[in-house]
C-alpha atoms as a PDB file:
ATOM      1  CA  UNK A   1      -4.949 -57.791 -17.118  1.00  0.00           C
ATOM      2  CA  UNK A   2      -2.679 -57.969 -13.977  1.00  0.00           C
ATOM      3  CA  UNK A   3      -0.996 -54.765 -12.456  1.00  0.00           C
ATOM      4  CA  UNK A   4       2.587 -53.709 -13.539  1.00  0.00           C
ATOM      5  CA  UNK A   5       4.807 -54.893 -10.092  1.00  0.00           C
ATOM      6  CA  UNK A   6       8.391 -55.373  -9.223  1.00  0.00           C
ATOM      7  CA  UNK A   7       9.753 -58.017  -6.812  1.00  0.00           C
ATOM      8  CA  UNK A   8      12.588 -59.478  -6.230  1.00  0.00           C
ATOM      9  CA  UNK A   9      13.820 -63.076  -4.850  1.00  0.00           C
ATOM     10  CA  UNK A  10      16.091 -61.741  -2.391  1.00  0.00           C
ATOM     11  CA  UNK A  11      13.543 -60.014  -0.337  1.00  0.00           C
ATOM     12  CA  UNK A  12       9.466 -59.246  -0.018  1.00  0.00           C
ATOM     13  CA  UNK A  13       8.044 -55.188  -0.355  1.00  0.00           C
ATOM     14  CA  UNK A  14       8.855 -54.042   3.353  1.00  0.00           C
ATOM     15  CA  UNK A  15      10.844 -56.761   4.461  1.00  0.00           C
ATOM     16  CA  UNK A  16      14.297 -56.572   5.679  1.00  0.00           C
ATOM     17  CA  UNK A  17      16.945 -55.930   2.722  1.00  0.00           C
ATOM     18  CA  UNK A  18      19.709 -58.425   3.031  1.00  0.00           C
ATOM     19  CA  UNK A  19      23.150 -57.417   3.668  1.00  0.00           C
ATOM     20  CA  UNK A  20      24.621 -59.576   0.904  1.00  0.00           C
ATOM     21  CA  UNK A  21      23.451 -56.579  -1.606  1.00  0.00           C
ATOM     22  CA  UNK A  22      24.545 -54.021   0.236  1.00  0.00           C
ATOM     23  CA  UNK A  23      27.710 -54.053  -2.747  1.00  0.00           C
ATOM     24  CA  UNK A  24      25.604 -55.598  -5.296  1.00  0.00           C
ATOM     25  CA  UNK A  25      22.277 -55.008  -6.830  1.00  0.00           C
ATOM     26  CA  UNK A  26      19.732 -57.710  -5.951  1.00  0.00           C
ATOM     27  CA  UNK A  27      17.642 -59.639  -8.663  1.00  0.00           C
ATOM     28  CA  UNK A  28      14.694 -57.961  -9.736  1.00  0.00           C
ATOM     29  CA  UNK A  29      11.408 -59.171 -11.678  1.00  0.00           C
ATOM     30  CA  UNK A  30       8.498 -57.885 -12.979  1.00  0.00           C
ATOM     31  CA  UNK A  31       5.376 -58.632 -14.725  1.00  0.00           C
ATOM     32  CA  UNK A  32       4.342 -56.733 -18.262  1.00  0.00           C
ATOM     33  CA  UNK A  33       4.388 -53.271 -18.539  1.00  0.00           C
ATOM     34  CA  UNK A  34       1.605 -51.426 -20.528  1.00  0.00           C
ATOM     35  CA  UNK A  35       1.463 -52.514 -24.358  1.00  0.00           C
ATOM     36  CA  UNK A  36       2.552 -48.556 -25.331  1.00  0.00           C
ATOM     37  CA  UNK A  37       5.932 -49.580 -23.230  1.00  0.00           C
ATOM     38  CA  UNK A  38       8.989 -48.868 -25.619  1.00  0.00           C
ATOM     39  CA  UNK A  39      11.155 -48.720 -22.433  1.00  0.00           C
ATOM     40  CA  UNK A  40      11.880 -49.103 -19.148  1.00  0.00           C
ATOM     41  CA  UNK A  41      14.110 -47.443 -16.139  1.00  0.00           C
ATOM     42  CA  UNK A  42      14.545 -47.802 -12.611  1.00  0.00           C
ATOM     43  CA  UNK A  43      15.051 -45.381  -9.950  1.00  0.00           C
ATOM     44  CA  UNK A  44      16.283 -47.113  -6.325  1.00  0.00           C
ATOM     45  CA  UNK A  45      16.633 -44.292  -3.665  1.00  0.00           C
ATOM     46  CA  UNK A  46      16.622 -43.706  -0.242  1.00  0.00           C
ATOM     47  CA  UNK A  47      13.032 -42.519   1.034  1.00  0.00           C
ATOM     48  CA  UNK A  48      12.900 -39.511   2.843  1.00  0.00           C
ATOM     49  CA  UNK A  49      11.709 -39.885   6.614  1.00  0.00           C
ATOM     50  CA  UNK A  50       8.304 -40.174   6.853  1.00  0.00           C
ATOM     51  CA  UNK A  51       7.337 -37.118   8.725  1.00  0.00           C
ATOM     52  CA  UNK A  52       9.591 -34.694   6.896  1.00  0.00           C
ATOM     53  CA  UNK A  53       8.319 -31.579   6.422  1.00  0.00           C
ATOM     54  CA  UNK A  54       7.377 -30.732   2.178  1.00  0.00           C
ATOM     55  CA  UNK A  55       9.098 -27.474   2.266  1.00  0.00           C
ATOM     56  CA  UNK A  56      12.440 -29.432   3.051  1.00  0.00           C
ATOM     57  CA  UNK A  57      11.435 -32.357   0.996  1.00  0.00           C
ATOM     58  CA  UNK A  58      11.281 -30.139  -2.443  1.00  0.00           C
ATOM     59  CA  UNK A  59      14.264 -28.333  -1.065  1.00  0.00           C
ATOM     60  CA  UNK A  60      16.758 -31.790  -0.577  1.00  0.00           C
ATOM     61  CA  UNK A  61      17.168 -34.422  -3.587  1.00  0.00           C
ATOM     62  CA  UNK A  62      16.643 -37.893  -2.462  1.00  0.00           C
ATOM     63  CA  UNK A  63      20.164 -40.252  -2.135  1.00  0.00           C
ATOM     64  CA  UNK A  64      20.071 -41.880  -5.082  1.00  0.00           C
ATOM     65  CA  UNK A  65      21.576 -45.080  -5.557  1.00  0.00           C
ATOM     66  CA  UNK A  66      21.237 -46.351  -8.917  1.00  0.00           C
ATOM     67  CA  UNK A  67      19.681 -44.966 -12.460  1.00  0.00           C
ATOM     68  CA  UNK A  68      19.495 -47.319 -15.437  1.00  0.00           C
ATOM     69  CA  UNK A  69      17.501 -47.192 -18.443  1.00  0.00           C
ATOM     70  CA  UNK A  70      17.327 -48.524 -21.697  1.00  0.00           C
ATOM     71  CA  UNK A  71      15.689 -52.226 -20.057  1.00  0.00           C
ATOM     72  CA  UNK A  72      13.499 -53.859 -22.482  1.00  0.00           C
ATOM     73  CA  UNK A  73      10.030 -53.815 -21.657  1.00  0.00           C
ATOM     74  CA  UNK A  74       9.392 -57.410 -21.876  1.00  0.00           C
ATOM     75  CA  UNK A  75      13.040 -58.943 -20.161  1.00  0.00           C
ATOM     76  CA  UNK A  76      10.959 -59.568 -17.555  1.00  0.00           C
ATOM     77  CA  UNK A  77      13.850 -59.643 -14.881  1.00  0.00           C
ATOM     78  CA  UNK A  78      17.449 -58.285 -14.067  1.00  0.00           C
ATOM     79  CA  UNK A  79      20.278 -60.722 -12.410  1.00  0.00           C
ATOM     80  CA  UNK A  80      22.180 -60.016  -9.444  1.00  0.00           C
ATOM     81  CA  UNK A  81      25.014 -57.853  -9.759  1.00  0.00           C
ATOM     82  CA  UNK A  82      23.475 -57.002 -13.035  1.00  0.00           C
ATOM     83  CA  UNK A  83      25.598 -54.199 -15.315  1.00  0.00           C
ATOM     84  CA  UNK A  84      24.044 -51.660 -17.591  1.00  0.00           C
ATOM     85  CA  UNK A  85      25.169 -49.845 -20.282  1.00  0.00           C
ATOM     86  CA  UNK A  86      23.198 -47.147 -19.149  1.00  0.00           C
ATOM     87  CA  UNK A  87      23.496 -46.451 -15.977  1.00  0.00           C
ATOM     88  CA  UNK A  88      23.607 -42.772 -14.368  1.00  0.00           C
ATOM     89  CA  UNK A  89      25.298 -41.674 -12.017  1.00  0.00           C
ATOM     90  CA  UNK A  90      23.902 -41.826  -7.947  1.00  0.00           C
ATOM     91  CA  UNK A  91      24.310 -39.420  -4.807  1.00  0.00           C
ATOM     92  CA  UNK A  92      28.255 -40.621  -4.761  1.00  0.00           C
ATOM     93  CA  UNK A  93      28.919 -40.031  -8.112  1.00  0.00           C
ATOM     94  CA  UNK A  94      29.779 -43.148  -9.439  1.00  0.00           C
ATOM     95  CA  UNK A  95      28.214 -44.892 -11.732  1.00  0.00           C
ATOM     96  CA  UNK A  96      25.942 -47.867 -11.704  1.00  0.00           C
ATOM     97  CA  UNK A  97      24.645 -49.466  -8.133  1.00  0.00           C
ATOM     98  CA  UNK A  98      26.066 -47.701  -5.447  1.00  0.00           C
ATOM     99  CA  UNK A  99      24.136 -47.741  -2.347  1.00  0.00           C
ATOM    100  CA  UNK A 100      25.495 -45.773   0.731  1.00  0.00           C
ATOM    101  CA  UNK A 101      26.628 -47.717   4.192  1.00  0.00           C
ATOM    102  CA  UNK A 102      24.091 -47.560   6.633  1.00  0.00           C
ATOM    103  CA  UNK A 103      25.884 -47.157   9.988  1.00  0.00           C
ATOM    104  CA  UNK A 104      25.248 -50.208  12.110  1.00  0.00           C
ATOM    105  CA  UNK A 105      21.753 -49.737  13.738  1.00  0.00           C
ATOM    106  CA  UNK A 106      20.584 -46.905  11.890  1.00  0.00           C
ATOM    107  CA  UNK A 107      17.247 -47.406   8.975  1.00  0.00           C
ATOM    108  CA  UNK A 108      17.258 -46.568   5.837  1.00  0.00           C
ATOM    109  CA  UNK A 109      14.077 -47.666   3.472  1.00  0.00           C
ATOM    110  CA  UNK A 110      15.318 -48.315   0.018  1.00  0.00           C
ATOM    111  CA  UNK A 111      12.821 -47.782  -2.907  1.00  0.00           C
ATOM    112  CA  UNK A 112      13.045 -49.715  -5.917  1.00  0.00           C
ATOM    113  CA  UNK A 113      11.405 -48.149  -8.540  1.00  0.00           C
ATOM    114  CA  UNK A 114      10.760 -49.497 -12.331  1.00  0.00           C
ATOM    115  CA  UNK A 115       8.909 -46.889 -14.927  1.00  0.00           C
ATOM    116  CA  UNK A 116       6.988 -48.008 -17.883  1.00  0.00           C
ATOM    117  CA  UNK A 117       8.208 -45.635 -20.713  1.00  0.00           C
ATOM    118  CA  UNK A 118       6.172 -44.291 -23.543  1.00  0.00           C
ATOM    119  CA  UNK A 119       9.793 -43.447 -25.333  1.00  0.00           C
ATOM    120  CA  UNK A 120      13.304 -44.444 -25.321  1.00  0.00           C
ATOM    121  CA  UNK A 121      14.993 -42.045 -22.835  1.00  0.00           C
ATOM    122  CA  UNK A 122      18.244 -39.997 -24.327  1.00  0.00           C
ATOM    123  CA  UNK A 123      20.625 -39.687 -22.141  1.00  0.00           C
ATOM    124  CA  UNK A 124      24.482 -39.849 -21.350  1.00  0.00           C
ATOM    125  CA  UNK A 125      26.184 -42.299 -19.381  1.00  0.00           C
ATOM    126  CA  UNK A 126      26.535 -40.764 -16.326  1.00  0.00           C
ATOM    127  CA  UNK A 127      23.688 -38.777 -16.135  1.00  0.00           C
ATOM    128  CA  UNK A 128      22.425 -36.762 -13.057  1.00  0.00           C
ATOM    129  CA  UNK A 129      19.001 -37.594 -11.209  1.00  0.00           C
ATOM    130  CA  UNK A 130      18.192 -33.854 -12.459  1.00  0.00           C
ATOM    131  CA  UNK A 131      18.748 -35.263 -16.159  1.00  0.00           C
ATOM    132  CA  UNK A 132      17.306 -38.604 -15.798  1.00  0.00           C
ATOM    133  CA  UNK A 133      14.097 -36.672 -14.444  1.00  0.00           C
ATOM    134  CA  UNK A 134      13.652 -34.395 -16.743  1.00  0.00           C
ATOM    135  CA  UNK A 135      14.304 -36.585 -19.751  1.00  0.00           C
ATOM    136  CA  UNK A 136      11.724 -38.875 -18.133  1.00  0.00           C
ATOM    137  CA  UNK A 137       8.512 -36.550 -17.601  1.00  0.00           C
ATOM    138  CA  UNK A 138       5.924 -36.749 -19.455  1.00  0.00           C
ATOM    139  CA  UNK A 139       7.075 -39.939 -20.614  1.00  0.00           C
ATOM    140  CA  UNK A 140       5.893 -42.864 -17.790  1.00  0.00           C
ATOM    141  CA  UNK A 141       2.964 -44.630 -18.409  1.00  0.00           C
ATOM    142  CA  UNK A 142       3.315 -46.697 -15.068  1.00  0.00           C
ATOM    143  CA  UNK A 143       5.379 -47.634 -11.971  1.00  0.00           C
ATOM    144  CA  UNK A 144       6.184 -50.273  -9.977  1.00  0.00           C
ATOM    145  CA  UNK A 145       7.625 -49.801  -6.745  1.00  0.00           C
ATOM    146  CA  UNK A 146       9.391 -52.241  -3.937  1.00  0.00           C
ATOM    147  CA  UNK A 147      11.187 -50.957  -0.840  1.00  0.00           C
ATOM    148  CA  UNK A 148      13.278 -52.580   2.062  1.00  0.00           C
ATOM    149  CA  UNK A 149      14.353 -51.779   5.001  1.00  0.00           C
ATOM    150  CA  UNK A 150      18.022 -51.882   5.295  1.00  0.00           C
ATOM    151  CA  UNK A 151      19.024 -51.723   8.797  1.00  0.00           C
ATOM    152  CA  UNK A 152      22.595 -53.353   9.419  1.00  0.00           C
ATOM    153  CA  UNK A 153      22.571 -56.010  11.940  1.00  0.00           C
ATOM    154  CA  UNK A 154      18.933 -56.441  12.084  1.00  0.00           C
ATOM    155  CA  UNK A 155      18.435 -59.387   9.460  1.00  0.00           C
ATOM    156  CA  UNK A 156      20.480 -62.400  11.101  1.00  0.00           C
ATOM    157  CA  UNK A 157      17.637 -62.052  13.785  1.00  0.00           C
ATOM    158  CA  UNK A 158      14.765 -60.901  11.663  1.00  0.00           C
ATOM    159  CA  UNK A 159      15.236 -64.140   9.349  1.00  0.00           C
ATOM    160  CA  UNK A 160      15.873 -66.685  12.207  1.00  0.00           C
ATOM    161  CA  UNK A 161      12.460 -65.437  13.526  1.00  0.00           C
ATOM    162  CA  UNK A 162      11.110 -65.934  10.165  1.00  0.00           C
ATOM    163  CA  UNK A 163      12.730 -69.417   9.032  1.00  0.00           C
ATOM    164  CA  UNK A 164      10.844 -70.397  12.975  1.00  0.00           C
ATOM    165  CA  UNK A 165       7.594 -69.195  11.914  1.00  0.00           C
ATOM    166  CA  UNK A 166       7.772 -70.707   8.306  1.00  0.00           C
ATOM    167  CA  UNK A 167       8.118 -74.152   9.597  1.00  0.00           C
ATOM    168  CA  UNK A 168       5.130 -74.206  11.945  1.00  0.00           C
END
């Protein structure tokens, strides 16, 4: 049996994120969930710096830019630009895939993050990470996790360097 994992065509686990879905949501994949999977939902936020301290961790909510749920368990992949019916709302409000603009130079690691549900979740459109968290504990029998680095005008050079090593 092979290990739940998400990927995506657009870009490899800690590679650069490309710019192109900075306004819409990239195309995602994954293998099977667990057989006891009636559901699936995906988290993608910003991760919190890497030497933050736990106290302030627990004390801030991660910038959320897109909750969905509802995905069948064996769809196996979601397009580009892809629109759900149930979609919560991220750290701007507004519903569906909203990531904030990373100022030009500045990092950001994005975490893409599918969960293998034991149960339908029941929630409104629109709900808050608060809601979709609560509604979802207890409930995930696996994740599967991808992250980029999104760091505006970093790429163009990043994937010239690439494309020059891929040929040799």
């Amino acid at each position: 049996m092979t290990a739940f994992e998400l990927r995506s065509d657009a870009f490899r686990d800690f590679e650069l994120f490309p710019e192109q879905y900075a306004a819409v949501s990239p195309p995602l994949r994954w293998t099977d969930p667990p057989a006891e999977t009636r559901s699936l939902a995906l988290v993608v936020e910003r991760r919190p710096k890497e030497h933050t301290p736990w106290e302030e961790m627990l004390a801030t909510e991660p910038e959320t830019y897109w909750l969905a749920w509802g995905l069948p368990p064996h769809a196996g992949h979601l397009d580009a630009g892809a629109s759900l019916l149930r979609e919560g709302a991220g750290a701007t409000g507004a519903i569906g895939y909203r990531p904030t603009r990373t100022p030009q130079g500045h990092r950001r690691v994005l975490v893409f993050r599918l969960l293998a549900l034991s149960e339908e979740l029941q929630l409104e459109r629109g709900a808050t990470r608060v809601e979709f968290m609560l509604a979802a504990a207890g409930l995930v029998l696996a994740e599967a996790d991808l992250e980029a680095v999104w760091e505006p005008g970093k790429p163009l050079f990043y994937e010239r360097v690439r494309n020059l090593l891929n040929r040799w």
